[in-house]
Protein backbone atom coordinates (compact mmCIF):
# COMPACT_ATOMS: atom_id res chain seq x y z
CA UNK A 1 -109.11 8.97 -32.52
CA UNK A 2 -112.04 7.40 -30.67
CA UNK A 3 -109.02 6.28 -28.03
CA UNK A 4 -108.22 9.86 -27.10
CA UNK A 5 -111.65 11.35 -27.29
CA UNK A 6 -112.69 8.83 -24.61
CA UNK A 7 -109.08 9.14 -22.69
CA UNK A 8 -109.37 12.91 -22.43
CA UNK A 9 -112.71 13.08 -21.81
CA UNK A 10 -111.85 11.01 -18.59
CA UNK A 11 -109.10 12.88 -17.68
CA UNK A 12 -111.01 16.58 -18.25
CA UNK A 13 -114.51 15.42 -15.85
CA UNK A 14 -111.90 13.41 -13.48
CA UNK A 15 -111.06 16.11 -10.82
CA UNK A 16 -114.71 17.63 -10.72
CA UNK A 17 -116.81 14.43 -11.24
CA UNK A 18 -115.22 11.27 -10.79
CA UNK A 19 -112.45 11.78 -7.84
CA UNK A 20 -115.17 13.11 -5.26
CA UNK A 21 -117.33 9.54 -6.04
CA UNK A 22 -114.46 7.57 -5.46
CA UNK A 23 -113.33 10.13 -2.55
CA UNK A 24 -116.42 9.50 -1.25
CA UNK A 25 -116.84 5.81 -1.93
CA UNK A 26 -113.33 5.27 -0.15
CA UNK A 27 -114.32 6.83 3.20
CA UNK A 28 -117.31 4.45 3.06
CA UNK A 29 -115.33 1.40 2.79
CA UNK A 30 -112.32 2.54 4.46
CA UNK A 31 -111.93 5.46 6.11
CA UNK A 32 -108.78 5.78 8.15
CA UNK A 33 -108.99 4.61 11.73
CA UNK A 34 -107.88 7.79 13.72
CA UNK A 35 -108.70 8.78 17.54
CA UNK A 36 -109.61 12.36 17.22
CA UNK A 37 -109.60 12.54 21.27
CA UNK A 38 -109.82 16.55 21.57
CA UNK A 39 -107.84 18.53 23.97
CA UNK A 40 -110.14 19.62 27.23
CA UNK A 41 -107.36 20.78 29.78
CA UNK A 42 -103.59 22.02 29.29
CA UNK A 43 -103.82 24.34 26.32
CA UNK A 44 -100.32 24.06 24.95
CA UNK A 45 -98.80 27.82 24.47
CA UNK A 46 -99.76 28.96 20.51
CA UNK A 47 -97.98 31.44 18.53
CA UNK A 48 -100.61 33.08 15.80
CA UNK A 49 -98.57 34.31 13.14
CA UNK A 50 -100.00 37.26 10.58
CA UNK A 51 -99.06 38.06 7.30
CA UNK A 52 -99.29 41.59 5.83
CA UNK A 53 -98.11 43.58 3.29
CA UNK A 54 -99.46 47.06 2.61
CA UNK A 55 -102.89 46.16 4.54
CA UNK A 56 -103.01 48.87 6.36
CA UNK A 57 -107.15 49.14 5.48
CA UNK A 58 -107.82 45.93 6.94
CA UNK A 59 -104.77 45.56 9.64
CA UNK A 60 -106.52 47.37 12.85
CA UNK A 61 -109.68 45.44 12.22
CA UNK A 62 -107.65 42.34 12.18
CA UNK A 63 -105.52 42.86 15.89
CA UNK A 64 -108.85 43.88 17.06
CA UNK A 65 -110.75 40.31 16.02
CA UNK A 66 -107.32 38.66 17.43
CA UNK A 67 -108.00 40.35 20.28
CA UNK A 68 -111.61 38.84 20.73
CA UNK A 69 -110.39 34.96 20.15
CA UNK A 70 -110.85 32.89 22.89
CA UNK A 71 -107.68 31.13 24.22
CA UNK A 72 -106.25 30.75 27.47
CA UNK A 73 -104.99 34.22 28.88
CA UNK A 74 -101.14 34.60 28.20
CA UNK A 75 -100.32 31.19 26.07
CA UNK A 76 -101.60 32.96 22.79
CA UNK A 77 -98.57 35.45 21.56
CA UNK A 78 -99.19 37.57 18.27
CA UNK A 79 -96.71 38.34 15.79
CA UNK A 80 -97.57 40.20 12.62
CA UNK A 81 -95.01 39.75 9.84
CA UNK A 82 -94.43 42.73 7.63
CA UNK A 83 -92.94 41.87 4.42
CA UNK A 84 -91.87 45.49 3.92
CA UNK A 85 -94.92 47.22 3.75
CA UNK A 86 -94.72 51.02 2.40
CA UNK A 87 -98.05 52.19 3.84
CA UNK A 88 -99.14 52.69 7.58
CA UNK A 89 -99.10 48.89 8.46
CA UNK A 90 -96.20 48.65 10.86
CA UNK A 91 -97.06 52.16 12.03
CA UNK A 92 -101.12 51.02 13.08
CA UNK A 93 -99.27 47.09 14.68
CA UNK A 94 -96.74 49.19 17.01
CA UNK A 95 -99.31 51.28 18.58
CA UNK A 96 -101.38 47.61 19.38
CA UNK A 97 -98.11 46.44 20.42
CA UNK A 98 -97.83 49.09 23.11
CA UNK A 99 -101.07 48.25 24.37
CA UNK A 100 -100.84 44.36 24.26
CA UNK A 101 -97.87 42.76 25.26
CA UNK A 102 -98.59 39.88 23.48
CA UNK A 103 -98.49 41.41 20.64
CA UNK A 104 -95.25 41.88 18.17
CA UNK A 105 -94.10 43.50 14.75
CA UNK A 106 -91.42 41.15 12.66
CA UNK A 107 -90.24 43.81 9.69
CA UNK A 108 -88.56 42.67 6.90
CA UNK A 109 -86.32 45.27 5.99
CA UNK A 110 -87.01 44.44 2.33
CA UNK A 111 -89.03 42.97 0.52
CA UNK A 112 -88.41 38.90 0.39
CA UNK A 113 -91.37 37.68 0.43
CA UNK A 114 -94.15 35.43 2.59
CA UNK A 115 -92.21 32.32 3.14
CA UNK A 116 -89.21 34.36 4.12
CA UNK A 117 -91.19 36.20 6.69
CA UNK A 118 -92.61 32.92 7.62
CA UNK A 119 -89.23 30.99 8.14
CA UNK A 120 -88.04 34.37 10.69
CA UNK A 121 -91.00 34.05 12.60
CA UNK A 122 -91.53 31.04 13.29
CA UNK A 123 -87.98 30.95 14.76
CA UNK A 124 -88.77 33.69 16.99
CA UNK A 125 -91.91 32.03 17.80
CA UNK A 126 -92.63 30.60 21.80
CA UNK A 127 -95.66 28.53 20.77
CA UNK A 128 -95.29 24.72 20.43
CA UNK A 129 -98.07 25.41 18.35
CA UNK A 130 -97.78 27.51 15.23
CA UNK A 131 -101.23 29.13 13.44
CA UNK A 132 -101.07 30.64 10.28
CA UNK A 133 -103.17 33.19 9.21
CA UNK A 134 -104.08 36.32 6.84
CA UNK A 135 -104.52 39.96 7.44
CA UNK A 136 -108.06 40.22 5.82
CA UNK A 137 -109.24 36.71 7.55
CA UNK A 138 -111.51 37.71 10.42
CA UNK A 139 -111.75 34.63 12.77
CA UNK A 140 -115.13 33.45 14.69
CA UNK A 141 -113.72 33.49 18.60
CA UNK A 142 -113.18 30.05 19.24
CA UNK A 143 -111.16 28.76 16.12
CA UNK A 144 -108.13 28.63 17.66
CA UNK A 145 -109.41 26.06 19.96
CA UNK A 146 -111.12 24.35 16.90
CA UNK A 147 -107.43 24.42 15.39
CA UNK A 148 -105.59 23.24 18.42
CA UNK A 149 -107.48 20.71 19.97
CA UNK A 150 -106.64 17.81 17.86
CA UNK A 151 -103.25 18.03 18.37
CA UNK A 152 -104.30 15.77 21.06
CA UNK A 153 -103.63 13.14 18.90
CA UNK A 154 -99.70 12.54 18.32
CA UNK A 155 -100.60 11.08 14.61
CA UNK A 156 -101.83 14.77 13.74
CA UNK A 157 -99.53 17.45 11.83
CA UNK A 158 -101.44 19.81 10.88
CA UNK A 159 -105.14 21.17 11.23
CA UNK A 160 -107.08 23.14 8.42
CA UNK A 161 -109.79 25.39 8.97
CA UNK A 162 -112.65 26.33 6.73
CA UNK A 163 -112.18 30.09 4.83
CA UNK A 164 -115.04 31.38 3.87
CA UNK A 165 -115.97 34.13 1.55
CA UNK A 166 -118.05 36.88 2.56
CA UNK A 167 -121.54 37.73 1.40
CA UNK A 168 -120.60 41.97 0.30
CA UNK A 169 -119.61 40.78 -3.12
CA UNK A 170 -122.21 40.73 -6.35
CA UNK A 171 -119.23 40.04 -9.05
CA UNK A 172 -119.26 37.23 -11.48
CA UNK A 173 -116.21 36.51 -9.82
CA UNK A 174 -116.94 36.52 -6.20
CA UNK A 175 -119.91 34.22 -7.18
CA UNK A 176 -117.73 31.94 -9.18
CA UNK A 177 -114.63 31.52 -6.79
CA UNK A 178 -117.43 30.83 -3.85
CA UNK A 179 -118.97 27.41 -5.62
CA UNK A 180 -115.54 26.19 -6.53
CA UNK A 181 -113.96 27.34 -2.78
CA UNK A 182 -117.58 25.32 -1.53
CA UNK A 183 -116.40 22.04 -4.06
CA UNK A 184 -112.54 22.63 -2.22
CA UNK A 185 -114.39 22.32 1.56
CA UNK A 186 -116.02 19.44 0.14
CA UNK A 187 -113.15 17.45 -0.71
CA UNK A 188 -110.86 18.54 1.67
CA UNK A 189 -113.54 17.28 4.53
CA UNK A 190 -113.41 13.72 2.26
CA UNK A 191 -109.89 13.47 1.97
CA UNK A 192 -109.11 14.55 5.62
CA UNK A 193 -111.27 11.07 6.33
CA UNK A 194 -110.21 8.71 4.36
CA UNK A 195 -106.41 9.89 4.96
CA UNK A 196 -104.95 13.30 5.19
CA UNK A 197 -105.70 16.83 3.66
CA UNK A 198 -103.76 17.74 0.43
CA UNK A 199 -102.65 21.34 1.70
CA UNK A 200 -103.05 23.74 4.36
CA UNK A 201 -104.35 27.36 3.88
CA UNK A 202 -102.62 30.52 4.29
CA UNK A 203 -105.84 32.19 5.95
CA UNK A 204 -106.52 29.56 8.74
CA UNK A 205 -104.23 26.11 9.73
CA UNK A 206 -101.74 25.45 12.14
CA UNK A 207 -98.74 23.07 13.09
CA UNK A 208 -96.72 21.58 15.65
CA UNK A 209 -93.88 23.85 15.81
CA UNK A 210 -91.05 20.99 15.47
CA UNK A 211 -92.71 20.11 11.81
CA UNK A 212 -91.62 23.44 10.31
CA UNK A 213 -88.62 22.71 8.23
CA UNK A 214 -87.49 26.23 6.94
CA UNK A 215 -88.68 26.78 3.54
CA UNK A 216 -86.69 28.09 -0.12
CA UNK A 217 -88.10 31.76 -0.27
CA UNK A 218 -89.91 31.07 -3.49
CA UNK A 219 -91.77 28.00 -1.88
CA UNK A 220 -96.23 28.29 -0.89
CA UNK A 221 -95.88 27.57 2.51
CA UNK A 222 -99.06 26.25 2.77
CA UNK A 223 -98.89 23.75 0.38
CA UNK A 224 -95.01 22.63 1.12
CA UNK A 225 -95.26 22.36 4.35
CA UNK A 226 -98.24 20.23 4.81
CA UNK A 227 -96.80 17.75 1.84
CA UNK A 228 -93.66 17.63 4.69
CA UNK A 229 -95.32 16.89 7.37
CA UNK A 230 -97.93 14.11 5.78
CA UNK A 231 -94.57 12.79 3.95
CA UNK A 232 -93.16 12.25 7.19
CA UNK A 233 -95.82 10.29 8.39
CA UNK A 234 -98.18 12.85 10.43
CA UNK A 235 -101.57 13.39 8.73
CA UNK A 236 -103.72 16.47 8.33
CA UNK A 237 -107.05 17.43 9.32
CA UNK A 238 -109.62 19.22 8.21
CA UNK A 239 -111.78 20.87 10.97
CA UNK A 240 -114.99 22.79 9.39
CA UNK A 241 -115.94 24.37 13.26
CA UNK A 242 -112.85 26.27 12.88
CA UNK A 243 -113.53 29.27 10.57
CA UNK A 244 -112.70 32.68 9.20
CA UNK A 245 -113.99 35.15 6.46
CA UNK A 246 -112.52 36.60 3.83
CA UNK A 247 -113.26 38.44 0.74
CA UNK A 248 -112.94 36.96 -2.68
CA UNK A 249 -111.09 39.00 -5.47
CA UNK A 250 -114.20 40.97 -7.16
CA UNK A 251 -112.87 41.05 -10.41
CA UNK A 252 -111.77 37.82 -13.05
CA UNK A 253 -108.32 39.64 -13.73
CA UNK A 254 -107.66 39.66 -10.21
CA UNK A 255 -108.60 35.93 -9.85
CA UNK A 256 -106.64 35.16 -12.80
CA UNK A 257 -103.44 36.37 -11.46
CA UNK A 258 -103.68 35.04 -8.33
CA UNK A 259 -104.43 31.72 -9.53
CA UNK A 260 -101.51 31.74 -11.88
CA UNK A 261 -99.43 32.88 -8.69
CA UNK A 262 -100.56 29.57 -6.57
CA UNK A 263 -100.37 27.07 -9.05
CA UNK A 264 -96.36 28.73 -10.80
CA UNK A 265 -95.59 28.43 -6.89
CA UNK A 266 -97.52 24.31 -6.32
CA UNK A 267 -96.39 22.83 -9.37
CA UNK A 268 -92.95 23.73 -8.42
CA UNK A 269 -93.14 22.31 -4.96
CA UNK A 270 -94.54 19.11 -6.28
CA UNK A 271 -91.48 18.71 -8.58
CA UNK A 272 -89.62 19.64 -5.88
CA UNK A 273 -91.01 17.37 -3.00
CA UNK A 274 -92.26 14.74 -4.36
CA UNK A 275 -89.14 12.53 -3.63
CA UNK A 276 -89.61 12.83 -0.05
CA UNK A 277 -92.81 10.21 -0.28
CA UNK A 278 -92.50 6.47 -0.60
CA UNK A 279 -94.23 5.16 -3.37
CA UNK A 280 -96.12 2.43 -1.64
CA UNK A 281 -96.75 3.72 1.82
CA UNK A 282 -97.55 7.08 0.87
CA UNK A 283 -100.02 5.60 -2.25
CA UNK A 284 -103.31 6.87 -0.63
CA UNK A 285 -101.85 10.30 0.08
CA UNK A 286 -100.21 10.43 -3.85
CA UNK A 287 -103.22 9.07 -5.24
CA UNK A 288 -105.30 12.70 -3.80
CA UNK A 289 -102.40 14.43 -4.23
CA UNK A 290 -102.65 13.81 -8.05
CA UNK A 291 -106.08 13.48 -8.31
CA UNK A 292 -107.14 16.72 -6.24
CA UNK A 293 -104.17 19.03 -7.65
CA UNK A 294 -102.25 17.62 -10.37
CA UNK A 295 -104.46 16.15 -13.09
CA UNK A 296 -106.80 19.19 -12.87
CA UNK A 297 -104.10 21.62 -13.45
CA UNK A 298 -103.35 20.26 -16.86
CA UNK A 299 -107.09 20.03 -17.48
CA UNK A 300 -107.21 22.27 -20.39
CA UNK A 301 -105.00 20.45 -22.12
CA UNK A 302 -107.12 17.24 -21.81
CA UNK A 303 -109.98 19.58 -22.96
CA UNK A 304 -108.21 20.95 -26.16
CA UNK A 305 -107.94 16.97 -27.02
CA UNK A 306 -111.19 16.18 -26.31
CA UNK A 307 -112.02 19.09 -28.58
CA UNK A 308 -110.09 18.84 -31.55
CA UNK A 309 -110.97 14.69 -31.96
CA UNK A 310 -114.58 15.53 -31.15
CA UNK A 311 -114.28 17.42 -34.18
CA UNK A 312 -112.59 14.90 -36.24
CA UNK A 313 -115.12 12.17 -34.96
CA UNK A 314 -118.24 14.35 -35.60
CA UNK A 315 -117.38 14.65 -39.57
CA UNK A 316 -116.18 11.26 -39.54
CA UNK A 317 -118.66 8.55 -38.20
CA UNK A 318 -122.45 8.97 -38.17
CA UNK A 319 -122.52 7.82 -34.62
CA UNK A 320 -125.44 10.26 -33.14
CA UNK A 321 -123.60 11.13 -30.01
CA UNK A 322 -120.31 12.85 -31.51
CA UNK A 323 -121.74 15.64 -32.96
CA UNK A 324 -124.16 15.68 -29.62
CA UNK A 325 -121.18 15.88 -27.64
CA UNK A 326 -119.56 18.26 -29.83
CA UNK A 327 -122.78 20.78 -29.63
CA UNK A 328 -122.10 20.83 -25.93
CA UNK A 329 -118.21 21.74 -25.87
CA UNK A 330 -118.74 24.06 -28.39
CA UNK A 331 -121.56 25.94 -26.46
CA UNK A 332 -119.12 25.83 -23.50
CA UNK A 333 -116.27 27.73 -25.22
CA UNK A 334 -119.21 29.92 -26.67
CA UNK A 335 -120.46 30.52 -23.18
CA UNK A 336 -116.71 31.43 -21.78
CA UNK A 337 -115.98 33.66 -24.90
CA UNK A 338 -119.20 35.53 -24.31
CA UNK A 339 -118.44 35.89 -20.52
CA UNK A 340 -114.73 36.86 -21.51
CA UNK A 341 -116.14 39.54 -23.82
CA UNK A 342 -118.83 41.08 -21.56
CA UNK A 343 -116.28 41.14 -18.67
CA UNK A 344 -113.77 42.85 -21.24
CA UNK A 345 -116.53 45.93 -21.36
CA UNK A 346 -117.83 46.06 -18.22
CA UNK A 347 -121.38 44.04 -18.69
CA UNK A 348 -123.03 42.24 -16.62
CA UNK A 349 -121.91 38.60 -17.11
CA UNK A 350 -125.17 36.25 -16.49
CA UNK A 351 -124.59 32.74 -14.46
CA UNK A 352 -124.88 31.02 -17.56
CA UNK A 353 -121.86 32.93 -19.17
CA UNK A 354 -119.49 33.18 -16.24
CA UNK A 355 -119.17 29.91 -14.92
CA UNK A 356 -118.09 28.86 -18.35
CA UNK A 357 -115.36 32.10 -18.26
CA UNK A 358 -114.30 31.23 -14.50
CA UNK A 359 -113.74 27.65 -15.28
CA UNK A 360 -111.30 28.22 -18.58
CA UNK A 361 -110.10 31.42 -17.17
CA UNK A 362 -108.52 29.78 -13.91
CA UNK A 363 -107.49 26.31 -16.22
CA UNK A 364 -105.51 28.87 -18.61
CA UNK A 365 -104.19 30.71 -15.59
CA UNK A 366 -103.09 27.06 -13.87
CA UNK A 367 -101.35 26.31 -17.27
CA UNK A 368 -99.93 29.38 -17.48
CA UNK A 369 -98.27 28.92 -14.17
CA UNK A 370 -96.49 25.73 -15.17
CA UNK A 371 -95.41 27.35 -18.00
CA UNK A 372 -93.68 30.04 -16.16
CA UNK A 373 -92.29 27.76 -14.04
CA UNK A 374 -90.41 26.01 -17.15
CA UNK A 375 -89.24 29.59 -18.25
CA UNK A 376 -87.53 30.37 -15.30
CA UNK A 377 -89.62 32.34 -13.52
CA UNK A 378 -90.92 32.08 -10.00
CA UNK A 379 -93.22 34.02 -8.18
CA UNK A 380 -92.09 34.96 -4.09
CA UNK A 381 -93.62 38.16 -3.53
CA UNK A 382 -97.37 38.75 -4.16
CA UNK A 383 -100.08 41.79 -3.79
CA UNK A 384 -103.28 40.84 -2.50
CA UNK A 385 -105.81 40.62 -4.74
CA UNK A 386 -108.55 43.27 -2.85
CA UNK A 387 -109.31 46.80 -3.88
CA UNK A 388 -107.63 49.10 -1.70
């Protein structure tokens, strides 16, 4: 019994605790020797791809911030990829369109899905450079030269910006997803050091154009194709100067879903990809891989073992710091439950309650995810998580 407690409690504070020490110790002793010589001349011709379903509240706002990034004149092309949208979307990117002639609608007759939008336009793209973004994620002007410049360097796939949440929201939620979306940053910037970034990010990260391999429809994109592109021996980089804002989902059923969306669609593509690495040459890229994504998404289930023989070592030995150690999970659950209740009725949650709820609220979701990817089903379309 003493065997698991101590095995699951390394496995539960692993992802959150331990891997960002040894992440960190790693690019001390050996960070990987890249030349990040940045591009000053000879812009190579982008293609800045859009995403959008139904945002036809945020879709104006977003040509018009395109329309403000700095980039050479007439080597940045637009194309905004409508997944079917219902509302006035296609109606408010044709009238930019008209206006800017660098600027495109790509309809999809119905609805398929991202990825499948994705895989059309990137076909139809011009750019030897491919940047992915969002229709809520409002760029600062020059990230598309913080995205593109390190493509200097032939070793580089793909470059990841930094998303970041705006201040407008007072939720529990928004609060919560902005420390753990701070934590991401964080290890992305440590991993992108000592070897490559994990994944991409839908809002903000580009490609070279020749390292898109079209995509199943019910694939993330931004998590299969970087895995692709570091499994063929390119790395990826994390660029913090290169940013956008978004908002984060103001409610915890909103986060929920969304998180049970990502991970349904991640776990998948690991099962799916992971035969494309080698073992021993692609070790330091497996080892964040699994350590970053993989062990944390079965976290709760390391937790409900920690739990249960906590429990059965606290009646059981009168070793002080079982029952001590027991006291604390059991004020954490107490803490979540409490959040989960006051969120049920509309209260106020204070800090003390809701990062307990956000943390077993997005584990459950992540779990849930797997779990619906063992049923059968698979999650290609997706609503955006705003208030409309």
């Amino acid at each position: 019994m003493e065997f698991l407690y101590w095995v699951s409690a390394f496995f539960f504070v692993y992802p959150y605790f331990i891997y960002p020490v040894l992440l960190s110790v790693l690019v001390r002793l050996h960070a990987r020797n890249r030349n990040l010589s940045e591009l000053h001349q000879d812009w190579p011709p982008a293609t800045f791809i859009i995403s959008a379903y139904n945002e036809e509240a945020v879709i104006a706002g977003k040509l018009e911030n395109t329309l403000q990034l700095d980039y050479p004149a007439g080597k940045l092309e637009v194309i905004v990829i409508s997944d079917a949208s219902s509302d006035k979307t296609d109606e408010i990117v044709l009238r930019y369109a008209q206006e800017h002639s660098h600027i495109r609608l790509l309809r999809q007759e119905q609805r398929d899905g991202k990825t499948a939008g994705l895989n059309a336009g990137v076909q139809q793209a011009n750019g030897r450079v491919i940047i992915f973004s969002d229709a809520n994620a409002m760029y600062k002007p020059d990230s598309i030269y913080q995205l593109v410049k390190y493509f200097a360097n032939a070793h580089v796939g793909f470059v990841m910006g930094a998303a970041l949440y705006n201040d407008s929201g007072d939720s529990g939620a928004t609060e919560s997803e902005g420390l753990y979306w701070r934590y991401e940053l964080f290890l992305k910037n440590m991993e992108s050091q000592f070897y490559s970034v994990v994944g991409g990010d839908g809002a903000i990260y580009a490609i070279r154009k020749e390292l898109y391999w079209p995509l199943e429809h019910d694939d993330i994109n931004d998590f299969v194709n970087p895995l692709q592109i570091v499994a063929k021996g390119y790395a990826g980089i994390f660029n913090p100067e290169a940013i956008c804002y978004e908002d984060a989902a103001e409610e915890f059923e909103k986060e929920f879903r969304r998180k049970r969306r990502i991970v349904n669609r991640s776990w998948r593509a690991v099962t799916r990809y992971l035969s494309w690495f080698h073992p021993l040459r692609s070790a330091p890229f497996l080892f964040e891989l699994f350590s970053h994504k993989v062990i944390r998404w079965f976290n709760l289930v390391f937790f409900a073992v920690l739990f249960i023989s906590n429990i059965v070592l606290a009646f059981s030995t009168v070793h002080w710091f079982y029952p001590l150690s027991l006291f604390v999970l059991t004020s954490m659950v107490g803490m979540a439950g409490m959040g989960a209740l006051l969120n049920r009725y509309g209260k106020p949650i204070p800090r003390l309650a809701y990062l307990p709820y956000y943390f077993f609220l997005v584990n459950w979701a992540a779990l849930l995810g797997i779990w619906d990817e063992t049923k059968g089903i698979r999650h290609v379309t997706w609503d955006h998580v705003r208030d409309s």
